[in-house]
Protein backbone atom coordinates (compact mmCIF):
# COMPACT_ATOMS: atom_id res chain seq x y z
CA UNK A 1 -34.78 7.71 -10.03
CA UNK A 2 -36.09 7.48 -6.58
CA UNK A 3 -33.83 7.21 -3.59
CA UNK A 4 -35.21 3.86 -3.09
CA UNK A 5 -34.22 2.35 -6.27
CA UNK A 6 -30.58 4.24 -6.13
CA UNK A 7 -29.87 2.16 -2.48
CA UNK A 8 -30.96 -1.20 -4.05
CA UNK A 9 -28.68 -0.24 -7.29
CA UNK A 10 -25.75 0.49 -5.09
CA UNK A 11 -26.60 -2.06 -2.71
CA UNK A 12 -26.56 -4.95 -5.50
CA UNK A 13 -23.37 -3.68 -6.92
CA UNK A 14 -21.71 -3.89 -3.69
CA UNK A 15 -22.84 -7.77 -3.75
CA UNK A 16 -21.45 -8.01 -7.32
CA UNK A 17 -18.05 -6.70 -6.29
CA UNK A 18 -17.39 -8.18 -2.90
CA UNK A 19 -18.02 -11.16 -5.19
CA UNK A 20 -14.98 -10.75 -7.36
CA UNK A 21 -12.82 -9.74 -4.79
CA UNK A 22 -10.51 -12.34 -3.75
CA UNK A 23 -10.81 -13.69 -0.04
CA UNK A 24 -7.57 -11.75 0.75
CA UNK A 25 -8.71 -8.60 -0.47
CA UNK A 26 -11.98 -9.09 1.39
CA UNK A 27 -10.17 -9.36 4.53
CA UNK A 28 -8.45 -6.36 4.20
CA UNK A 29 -11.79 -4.28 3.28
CA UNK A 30 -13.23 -5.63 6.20
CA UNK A 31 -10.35 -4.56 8.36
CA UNK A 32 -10.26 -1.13 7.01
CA UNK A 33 -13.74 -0.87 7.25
CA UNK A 34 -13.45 -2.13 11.09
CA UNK A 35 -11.29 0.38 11.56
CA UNK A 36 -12.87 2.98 10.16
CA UNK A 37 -16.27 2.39 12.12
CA UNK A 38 -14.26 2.51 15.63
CA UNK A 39 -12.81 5.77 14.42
CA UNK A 40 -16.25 7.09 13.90
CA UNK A 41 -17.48 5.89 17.44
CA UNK A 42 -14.38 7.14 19.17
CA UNK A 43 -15.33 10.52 17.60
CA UNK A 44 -18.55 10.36 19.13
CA UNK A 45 -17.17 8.94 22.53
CA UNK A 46 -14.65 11.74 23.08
CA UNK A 47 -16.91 14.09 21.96
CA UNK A 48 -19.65 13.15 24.45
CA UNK A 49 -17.06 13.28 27.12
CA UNK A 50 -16.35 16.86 26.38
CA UNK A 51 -19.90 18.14 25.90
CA UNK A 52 -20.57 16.21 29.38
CA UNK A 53 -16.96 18.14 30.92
CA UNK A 54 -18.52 21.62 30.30
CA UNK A 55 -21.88 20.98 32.39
């Protein structure tokens, strides 16, 4: 299977489940996931700011 046709597989059975979740328990996933993506981009703030300290 090409990498191609695995994204579109995984990519329609996200759809299919985020379509039997409840709107409650979309909410949440959505705030974790918020949460999660300004913990990655924190990461990558602080560690800019020390890579830029040691110049």
């Amino acid at each position: 299977m090409k990498e191609s046709e695995i994204l579109k597989k995984d990519r329609e059975e996200s759809i299919l489940l985020s379509k039997r979740m409840k709107p409650e328990e979309r909410i949440v996933a959505y705030f974790h996931h918020s949460q999660l993506m300004n913990r990655i981009y924190q990461a990558g703030v602080d560690y800019r700011k020390r890579i830029y300290r040691k110049r």
